[in-house]
PDB file of N, CA and C in Angstrom:
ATOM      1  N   UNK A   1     -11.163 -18.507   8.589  1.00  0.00           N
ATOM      2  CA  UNK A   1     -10.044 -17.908   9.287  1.00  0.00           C
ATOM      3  C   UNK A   1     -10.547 -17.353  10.610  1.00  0.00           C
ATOM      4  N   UNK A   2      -9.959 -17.862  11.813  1.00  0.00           N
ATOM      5  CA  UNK A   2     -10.734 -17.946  12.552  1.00  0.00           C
ATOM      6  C   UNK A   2      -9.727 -16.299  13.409  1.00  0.00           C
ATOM      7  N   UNK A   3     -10.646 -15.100  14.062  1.00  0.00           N
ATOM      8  CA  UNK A   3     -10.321 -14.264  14.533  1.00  0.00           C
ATOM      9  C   UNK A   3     -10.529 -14.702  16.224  1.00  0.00           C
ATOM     10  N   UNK A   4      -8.916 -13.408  17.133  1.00  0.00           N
ATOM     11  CA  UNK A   4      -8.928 -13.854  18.048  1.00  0.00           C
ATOM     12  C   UNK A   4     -10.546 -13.013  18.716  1.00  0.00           C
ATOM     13  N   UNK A   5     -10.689 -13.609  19.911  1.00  0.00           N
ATOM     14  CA  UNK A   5     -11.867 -13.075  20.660  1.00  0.00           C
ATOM     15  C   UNK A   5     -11.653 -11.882  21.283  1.00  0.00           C
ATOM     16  N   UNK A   6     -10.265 -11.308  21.399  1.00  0.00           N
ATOM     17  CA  UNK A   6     -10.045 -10.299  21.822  1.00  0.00           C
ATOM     18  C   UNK A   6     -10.433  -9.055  20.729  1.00  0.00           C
ATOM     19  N   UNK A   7     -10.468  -9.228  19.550  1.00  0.00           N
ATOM     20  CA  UNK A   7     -10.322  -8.506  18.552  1.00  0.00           C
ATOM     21  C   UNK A   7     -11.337  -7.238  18.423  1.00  0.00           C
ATOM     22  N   UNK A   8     -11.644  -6.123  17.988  1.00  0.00           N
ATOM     23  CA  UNK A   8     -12.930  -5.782  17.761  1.00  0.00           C
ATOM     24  C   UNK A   8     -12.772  -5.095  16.536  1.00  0.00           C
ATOM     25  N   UNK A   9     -14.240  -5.646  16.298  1.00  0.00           N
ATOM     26  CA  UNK A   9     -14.109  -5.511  14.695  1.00  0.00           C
ATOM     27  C   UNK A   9     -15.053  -4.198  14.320  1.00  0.00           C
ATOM     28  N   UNK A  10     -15.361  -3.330  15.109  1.00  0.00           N
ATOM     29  CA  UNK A  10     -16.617  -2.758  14.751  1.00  0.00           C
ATOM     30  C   UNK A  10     -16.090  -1.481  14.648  1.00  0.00           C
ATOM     31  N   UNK A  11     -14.433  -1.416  14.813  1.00  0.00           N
ATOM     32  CA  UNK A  11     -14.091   0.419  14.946  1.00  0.00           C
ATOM     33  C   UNK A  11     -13.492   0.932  13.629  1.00  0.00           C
ATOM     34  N   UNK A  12     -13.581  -0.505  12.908  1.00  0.00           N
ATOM     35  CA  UNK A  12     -12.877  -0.304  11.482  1.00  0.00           C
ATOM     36  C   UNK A  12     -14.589   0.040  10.220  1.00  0.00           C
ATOM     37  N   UNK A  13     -14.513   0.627   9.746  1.00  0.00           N
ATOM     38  CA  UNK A  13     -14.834   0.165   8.338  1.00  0.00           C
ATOM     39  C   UNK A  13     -14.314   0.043   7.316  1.00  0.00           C
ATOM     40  N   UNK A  14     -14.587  -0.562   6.535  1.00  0.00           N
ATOM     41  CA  UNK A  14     -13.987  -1.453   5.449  1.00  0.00           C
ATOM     42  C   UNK A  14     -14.605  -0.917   4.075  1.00  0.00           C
ATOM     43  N   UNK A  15     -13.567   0.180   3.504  1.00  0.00           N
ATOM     44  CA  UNK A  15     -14.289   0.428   2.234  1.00  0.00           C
ATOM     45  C   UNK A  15     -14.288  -0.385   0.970  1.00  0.00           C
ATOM     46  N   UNK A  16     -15.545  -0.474   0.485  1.00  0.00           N
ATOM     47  CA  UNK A  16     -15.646  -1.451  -0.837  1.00  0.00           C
ATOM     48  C   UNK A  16     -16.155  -2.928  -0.205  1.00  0.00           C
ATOM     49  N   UNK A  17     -16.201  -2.704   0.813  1.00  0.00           N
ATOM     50  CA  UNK A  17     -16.831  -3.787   1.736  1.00  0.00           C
ATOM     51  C   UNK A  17     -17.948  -3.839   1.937  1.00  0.00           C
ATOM     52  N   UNK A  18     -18.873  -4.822   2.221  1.00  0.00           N
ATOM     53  CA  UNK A  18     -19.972  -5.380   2.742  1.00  0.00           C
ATOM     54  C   UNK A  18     -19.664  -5.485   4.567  1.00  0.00           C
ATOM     55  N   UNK A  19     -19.469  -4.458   5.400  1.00  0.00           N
ATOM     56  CA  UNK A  19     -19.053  -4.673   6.824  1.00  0.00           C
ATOM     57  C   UNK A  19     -19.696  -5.923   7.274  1.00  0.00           C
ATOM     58  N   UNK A  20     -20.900  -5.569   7.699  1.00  0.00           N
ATOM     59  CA  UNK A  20     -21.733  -6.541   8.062  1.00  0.00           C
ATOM     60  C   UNK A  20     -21.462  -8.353   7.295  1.00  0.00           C
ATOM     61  N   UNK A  21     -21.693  -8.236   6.351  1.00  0.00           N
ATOM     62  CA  UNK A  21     -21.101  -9.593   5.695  1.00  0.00           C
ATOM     63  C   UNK A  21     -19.715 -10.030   6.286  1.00  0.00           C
ATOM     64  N   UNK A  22     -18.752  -9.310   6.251  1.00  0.00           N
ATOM     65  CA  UNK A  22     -17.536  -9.171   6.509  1.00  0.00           C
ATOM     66  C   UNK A  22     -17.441  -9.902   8.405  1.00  0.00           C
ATOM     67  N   UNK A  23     -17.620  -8.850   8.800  1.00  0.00           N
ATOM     68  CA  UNK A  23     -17.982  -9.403  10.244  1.00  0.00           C
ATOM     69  C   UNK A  23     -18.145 -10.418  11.054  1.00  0.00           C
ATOM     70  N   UNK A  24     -19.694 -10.958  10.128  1.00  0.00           N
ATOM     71  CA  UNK A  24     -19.989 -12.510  10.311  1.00  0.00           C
ATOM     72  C   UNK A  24     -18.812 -13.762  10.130  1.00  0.00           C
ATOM     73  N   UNK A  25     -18.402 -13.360   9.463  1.00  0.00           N
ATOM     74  CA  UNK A  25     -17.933 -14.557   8.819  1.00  0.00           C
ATOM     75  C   UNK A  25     -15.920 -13.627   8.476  1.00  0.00           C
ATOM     76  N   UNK A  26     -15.299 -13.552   9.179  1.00  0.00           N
ATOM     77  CA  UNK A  26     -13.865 -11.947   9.158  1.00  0.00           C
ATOM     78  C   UNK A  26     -13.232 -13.078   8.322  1.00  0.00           C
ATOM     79  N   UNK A  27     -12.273 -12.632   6.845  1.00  0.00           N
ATOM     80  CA  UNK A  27     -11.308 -13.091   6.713  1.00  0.00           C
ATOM     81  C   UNK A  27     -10.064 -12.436   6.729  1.00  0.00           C
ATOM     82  N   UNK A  28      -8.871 -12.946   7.611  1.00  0.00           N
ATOM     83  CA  UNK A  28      -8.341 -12.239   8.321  1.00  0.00           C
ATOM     84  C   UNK A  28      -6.823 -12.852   7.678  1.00  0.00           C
ATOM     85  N   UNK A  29      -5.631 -11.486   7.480  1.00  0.00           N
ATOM     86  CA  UNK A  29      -4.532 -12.383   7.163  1.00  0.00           C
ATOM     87  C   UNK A  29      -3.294 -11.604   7.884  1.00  0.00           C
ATOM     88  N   UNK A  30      -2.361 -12.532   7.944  1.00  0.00           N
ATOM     89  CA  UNK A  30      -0.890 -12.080   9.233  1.00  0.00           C
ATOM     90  C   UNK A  30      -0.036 -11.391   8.858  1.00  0.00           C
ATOM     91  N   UNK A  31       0.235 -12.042   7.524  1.00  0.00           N
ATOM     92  CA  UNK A  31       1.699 -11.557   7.080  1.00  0.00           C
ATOM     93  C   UNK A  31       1.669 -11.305   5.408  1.00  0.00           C
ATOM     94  N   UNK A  32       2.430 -10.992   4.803  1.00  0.00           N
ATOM     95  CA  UNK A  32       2.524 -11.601   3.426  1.00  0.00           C
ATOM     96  C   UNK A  32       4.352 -11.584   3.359  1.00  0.00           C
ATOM     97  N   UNK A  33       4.740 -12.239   1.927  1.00  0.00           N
ATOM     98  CA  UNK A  33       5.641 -12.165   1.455  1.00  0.00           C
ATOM     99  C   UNK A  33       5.979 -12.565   0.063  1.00  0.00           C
ATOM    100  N   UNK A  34       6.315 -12.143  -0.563  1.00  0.00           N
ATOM    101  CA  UNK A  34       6.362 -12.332  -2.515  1.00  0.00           C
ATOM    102  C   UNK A  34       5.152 -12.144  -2.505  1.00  0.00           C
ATOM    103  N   UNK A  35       4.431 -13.565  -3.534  1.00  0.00           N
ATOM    104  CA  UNK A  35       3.015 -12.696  -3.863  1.00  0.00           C
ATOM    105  C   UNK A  35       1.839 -13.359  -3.275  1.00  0.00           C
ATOM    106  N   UNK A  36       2.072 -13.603  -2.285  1.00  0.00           N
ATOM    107  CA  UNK A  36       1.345 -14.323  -0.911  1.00  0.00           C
ATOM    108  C   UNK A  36       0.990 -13.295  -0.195  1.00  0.00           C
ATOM    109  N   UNK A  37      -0.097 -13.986   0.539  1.00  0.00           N
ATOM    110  CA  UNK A  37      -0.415 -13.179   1.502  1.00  0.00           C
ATOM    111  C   UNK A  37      -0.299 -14.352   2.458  1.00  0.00           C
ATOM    112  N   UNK A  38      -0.248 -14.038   4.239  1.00  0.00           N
ATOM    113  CA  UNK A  38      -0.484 -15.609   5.068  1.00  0.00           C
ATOM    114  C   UNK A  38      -1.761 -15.658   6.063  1.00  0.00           C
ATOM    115  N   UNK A  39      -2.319 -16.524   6.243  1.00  0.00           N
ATOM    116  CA  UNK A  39      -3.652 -16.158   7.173  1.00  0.00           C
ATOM    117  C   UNK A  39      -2.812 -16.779   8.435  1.00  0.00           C
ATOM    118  N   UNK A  40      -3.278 -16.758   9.659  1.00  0.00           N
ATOM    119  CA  UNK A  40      -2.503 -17.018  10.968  1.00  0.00           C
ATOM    120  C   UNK A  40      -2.227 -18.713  11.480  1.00  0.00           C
ATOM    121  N   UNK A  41      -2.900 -19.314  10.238  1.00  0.00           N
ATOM    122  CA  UNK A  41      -2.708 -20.569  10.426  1.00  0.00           C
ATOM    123  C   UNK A  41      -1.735 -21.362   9.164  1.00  0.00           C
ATOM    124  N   UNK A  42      -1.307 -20.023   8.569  1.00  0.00           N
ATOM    125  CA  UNK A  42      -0.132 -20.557   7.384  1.00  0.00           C
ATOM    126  C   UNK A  42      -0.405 -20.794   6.235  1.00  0.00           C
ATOM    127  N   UNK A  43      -1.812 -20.768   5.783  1.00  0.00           N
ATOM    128  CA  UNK A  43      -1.956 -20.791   4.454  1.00  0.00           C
ATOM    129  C   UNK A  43      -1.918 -19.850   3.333  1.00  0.00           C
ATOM    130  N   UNK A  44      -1.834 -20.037   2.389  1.00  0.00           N
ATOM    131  CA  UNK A  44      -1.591 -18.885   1.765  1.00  0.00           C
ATOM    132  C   UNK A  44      -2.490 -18.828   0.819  1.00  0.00           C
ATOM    133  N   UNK A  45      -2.462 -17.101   0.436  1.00  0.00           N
ATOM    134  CA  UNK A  45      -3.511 -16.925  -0.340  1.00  0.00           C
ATOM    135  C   UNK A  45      -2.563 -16.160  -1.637  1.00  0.00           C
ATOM    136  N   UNK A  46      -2.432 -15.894  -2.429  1.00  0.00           N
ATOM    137  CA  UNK A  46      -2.371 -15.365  -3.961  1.00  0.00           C
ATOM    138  C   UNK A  46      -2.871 -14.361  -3.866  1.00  0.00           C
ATOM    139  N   UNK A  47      -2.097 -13.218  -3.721  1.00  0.00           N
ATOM    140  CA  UNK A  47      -2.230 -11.840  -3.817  1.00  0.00           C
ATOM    141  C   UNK A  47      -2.180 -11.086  -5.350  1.00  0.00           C
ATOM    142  N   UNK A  48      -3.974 -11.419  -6.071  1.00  0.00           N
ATOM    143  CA  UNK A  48      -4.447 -11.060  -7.139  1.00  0.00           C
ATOM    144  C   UNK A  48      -4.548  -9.449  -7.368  1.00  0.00           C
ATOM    145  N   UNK A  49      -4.491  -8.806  -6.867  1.00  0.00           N
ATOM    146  CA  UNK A  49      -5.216  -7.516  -5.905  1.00  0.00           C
ATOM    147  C   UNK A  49      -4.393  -6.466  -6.410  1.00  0.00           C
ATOM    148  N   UNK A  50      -2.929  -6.454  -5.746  1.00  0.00           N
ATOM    149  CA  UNK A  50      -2.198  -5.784  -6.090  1.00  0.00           C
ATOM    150  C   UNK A  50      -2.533  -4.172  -5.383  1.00  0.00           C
ATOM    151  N   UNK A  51      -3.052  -4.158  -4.136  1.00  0.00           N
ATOM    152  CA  UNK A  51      -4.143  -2.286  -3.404  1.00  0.00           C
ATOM    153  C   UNK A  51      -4.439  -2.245  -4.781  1.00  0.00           C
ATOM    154  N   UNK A  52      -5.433  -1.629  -4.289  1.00  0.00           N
ATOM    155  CA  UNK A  52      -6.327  -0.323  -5.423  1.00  0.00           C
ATOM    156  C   UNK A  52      -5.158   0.433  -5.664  1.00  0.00           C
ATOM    157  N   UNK A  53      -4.896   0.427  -6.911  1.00  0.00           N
ATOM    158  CA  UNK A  53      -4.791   1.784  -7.763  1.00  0.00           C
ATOM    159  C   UNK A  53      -3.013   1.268  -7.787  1.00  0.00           C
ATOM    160  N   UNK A  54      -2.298   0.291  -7.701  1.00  0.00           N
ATOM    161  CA  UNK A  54      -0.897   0.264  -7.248  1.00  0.00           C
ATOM    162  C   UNK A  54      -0.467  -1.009  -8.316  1.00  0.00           C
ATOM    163  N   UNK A  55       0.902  -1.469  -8.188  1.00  0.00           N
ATOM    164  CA  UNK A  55       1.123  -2.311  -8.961  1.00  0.00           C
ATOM    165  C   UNK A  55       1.825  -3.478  -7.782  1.00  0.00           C
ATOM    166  N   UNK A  56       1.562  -4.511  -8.549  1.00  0.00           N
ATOM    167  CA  UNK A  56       2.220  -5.538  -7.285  1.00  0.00           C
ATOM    168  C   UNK A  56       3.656  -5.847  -8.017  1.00  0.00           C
ATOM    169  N   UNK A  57       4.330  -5.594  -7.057  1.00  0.00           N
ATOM    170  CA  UNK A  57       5.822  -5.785  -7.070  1.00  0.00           C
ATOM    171  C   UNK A  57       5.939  -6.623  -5.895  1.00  0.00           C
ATOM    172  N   UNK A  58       4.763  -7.043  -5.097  1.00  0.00           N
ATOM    173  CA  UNK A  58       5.636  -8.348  -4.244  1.00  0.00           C
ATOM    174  C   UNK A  58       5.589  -8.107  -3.042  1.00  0.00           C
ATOM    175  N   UNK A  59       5.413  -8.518  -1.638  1.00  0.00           N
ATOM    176  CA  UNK A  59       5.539  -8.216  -0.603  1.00  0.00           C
ATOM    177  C   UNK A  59       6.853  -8.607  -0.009  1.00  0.00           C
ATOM    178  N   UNK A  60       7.459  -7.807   0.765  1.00  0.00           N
ATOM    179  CA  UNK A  60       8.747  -7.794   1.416  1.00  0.00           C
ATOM    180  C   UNK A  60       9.876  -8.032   0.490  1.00  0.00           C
ATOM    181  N   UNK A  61       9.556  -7.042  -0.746  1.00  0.00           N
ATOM    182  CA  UNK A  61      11.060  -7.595  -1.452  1.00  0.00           C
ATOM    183  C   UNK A  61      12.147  -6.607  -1.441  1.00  0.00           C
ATOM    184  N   UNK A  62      13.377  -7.406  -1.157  1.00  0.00           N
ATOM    185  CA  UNK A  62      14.453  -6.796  -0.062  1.00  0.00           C
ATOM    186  C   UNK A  62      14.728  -5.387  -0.708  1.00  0.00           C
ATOM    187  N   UNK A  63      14.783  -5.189  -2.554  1.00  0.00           N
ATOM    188  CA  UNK A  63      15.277  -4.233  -2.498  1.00  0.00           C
ATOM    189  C   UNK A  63      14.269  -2.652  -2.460  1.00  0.00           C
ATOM    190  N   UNK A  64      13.349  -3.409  -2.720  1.00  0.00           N
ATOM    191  CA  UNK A  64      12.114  -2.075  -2.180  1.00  0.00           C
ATOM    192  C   UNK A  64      12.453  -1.868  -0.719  1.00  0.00           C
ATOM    193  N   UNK A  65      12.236  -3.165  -0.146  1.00  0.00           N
ATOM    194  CA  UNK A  65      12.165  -2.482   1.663  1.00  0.00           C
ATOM    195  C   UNK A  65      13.556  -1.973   1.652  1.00  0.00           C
ATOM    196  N   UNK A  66      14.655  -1.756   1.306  1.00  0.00           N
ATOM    197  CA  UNK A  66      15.955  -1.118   1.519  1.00  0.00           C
ATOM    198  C   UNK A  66      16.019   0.582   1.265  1.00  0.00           C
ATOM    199  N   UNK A  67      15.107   0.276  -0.302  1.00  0.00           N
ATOM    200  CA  UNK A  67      15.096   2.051  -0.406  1.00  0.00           C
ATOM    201  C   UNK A  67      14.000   2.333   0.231  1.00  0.00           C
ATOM    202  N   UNK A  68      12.885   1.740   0.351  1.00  0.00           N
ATOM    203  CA  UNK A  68      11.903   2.548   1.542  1.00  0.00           C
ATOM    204  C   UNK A  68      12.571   2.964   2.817  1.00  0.00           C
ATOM    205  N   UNK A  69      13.383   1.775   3.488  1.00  0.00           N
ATOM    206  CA  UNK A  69      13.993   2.405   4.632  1.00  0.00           C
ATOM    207  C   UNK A  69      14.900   3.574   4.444  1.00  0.00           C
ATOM    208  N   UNK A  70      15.680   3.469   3.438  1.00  0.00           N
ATOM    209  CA  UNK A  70      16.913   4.828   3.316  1.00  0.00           C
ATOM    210  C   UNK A  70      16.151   5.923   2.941  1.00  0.00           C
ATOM    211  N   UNK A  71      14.812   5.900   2.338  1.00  0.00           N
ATOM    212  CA  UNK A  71      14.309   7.210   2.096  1.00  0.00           C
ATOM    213  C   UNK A  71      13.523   7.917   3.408  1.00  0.00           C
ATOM    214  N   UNK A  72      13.063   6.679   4.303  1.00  0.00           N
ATOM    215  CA  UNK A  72      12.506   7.369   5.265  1.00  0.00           C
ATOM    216  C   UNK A  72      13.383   7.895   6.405  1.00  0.00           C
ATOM    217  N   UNK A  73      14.610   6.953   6.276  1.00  0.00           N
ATOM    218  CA  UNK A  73      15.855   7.429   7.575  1.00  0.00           C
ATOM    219  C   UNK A  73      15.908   8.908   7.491  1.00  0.00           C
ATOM    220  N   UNK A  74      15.691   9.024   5.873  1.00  0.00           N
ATOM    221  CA  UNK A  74      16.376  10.817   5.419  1.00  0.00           C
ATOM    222  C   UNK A  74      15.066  11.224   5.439  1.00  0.00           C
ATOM    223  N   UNK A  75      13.866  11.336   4.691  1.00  0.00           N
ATOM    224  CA  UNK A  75      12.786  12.216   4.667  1.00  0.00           C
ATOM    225  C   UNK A  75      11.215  11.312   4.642  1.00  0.00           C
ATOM    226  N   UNK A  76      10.958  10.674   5.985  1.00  0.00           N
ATOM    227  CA  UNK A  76       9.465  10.128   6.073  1.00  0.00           C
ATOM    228  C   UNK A  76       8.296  11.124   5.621  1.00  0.00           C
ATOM    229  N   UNK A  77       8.159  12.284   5.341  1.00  0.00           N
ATOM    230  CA  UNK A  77       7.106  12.895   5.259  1.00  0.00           C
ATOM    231  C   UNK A  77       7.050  14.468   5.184  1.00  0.00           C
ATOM    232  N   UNK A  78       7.188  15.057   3.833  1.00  0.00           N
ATOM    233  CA  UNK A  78       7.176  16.840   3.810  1.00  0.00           C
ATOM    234  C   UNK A  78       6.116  16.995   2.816  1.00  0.00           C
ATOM    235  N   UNK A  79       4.942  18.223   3.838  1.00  0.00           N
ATOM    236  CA  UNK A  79       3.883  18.940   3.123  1.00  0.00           C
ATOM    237  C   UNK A  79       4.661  19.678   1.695  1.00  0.00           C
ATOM    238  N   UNK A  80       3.439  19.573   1.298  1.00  0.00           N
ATOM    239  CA  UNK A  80       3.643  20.209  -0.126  1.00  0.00           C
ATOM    240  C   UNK A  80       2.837  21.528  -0.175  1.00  0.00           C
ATOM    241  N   UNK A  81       2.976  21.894   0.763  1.00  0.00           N
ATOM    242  CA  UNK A  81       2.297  23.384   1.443  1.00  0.00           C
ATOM    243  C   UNK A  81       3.244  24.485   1.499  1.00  0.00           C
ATOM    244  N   UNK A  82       3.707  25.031   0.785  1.00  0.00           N
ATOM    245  CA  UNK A  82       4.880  26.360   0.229  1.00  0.00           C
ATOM    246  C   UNK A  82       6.435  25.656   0.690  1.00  0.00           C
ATOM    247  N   UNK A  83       6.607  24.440   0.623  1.00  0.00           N
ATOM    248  CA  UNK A  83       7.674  23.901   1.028  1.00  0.00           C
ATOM    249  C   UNK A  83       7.811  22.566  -0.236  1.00  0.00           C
ATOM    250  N   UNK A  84       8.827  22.571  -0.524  1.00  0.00           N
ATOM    251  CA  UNK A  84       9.243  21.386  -1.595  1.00  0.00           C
ATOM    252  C   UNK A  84      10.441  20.647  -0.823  1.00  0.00           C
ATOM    253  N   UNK A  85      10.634  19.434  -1.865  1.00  0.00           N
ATOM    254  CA  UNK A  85      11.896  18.464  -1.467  1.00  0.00           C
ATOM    255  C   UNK A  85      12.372  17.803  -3.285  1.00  0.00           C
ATOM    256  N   UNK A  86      13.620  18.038  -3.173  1.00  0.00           N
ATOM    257  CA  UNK A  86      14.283  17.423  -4.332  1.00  0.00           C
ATOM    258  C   UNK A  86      13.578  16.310  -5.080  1.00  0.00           C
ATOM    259  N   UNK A  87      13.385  15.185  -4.452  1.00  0.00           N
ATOM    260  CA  UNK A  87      12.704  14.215  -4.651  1.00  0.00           C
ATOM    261  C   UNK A  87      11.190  13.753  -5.278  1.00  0.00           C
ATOM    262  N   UNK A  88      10.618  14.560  -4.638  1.00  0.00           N
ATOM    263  CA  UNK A  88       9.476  15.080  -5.034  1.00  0.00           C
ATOM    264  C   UNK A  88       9.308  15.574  -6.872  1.00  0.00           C
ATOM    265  N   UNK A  89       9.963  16.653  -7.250  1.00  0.00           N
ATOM    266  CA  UNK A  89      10.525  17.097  -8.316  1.00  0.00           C
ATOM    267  C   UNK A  89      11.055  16.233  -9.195  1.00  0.00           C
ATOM    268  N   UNK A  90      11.895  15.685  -8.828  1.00  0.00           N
ATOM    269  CA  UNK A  90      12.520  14.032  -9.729  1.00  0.00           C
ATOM    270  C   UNK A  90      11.680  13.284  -9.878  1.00  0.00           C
ATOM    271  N   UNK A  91      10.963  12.968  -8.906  1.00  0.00           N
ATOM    272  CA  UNK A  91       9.786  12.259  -9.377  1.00  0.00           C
ATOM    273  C   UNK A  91       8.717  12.477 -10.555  1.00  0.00           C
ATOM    274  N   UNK A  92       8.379  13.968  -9.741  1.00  0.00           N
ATOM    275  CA  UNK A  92       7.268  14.279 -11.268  1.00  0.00           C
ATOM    276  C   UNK A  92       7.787  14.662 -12.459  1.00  0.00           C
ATOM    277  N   UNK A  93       9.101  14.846 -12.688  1.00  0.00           N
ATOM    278  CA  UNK A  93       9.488  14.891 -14.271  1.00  0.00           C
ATOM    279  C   UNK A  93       9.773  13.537 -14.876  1.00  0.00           C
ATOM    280  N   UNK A  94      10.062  12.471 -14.212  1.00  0.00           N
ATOM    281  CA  UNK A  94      10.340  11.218 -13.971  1.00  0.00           C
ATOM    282  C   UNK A  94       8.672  10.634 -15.113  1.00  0.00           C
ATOM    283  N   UNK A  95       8.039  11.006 -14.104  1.00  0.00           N
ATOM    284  CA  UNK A  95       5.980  10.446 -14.438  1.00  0.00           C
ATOM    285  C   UNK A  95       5.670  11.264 -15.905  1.00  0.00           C
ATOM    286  N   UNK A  96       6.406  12.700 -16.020  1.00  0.00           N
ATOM    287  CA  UNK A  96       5.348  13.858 -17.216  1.00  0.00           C
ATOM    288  C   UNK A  96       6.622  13.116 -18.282  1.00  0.00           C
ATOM    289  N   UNK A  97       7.593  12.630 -17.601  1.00  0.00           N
ATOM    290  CA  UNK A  97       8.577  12.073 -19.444  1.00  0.00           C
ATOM    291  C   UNK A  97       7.691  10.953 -20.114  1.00  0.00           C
ATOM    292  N   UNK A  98       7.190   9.904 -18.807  1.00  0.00           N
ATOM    293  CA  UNK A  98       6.517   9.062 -20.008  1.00  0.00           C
ATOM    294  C   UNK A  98       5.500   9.329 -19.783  1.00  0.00           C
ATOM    295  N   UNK A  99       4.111  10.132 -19.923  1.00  0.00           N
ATOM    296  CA  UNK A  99       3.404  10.342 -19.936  1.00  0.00           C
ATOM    297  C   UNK A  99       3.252  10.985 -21.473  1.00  0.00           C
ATOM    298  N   UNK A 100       1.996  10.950 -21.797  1.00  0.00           N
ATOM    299  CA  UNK A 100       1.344  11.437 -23.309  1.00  0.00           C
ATOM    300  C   UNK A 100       1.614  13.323 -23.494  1.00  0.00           C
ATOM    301  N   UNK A 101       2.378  13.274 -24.735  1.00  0.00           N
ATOM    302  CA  UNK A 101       2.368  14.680 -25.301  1.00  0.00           C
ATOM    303  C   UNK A 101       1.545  15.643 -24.380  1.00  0.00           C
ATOM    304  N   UNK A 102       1.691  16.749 -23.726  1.00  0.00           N
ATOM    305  CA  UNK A 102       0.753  17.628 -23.473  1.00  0.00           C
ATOM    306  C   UNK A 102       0.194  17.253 -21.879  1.00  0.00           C
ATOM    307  N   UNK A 103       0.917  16.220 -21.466  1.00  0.00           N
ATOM    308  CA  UNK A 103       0.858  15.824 -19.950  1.00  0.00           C
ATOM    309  C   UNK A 103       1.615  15.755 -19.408  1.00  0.00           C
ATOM    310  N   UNK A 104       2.159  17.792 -19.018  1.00  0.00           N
ATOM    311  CA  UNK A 104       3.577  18.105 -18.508  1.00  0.00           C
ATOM    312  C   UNK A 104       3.491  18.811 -16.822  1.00  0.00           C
ATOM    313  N   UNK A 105       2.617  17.620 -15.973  1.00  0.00           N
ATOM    314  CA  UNK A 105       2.746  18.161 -14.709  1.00  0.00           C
ATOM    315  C   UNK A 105       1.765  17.088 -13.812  1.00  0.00           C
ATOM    316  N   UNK A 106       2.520  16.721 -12.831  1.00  0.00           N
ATOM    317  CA  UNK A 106       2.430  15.769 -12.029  1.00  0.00           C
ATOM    318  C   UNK A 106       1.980  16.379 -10.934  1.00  0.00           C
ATOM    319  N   UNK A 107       0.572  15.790 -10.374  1.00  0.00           N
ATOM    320  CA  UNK A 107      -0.347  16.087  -9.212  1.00  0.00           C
ATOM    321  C   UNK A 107      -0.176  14.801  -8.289  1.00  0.00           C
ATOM    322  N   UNK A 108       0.601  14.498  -7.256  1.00  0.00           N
ATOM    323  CA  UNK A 108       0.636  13.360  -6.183  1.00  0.00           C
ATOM    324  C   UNK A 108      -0.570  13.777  -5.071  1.00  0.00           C
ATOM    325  N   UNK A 109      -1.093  12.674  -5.077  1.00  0.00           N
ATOM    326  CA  UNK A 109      -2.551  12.234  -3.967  1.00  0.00           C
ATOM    327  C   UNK A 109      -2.035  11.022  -3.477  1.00  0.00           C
ATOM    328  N   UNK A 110      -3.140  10.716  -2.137  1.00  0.00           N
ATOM    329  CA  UNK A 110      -3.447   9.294  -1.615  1.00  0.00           C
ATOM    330  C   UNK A 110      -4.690   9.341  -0.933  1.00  0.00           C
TER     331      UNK A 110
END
């Protein structure tokens, strides 16, 4: 997969990566959609992967990107620093219902 010459590759690192390996030889991809990914010359690759730690539900599928957009129109981003949001709350009783006996409180990270 061939990268443009404009590119620079040296301001990123790449965790879980071999940089240097990486570098030599960049594999590089454009787009994805369902469970594809696309490299810039159209081929596709099989998105096994799913990010670390996430579940694959698919790239660009309409009704995720719909509520991602309506949730961010209304609330892209509130600290959890002496300030709450409804949502937030629904969520973690949402996670401690099916969660195991005695696992009654939801800690969100990234």
């Amino acid at each position: 997969m061939s990268v443009s010459g404009d590119l620079n590759l040296n301001a990123f690192w790449m965790p879980f990566t071999s940089n240097r390996s990486f570098k030599k030889n960049p594999r590089m991809i454009e787009r994805a959609q369902g469970m594809y990914y696309y490299t810039s010359d159209d081929r596709e690759i099989l998105d096994g992967i799913a990010g670390l730690w996430c579940c694959n539900a698919g790239h660009g599928n309409p009704h995720i990107v719909e509520a991602v957009q309506k949730q961010v129109a209304r609330l892209d981003y509130a600290t959890a620093f002496n300030l709450g949001h409804s949502k937030v709350f629904e969520l973690a009783e949402r996670v401690t219902d099916l969660a195991p006996e005695g696992m009654d409180h939801a800690f969100f990270v990234n």
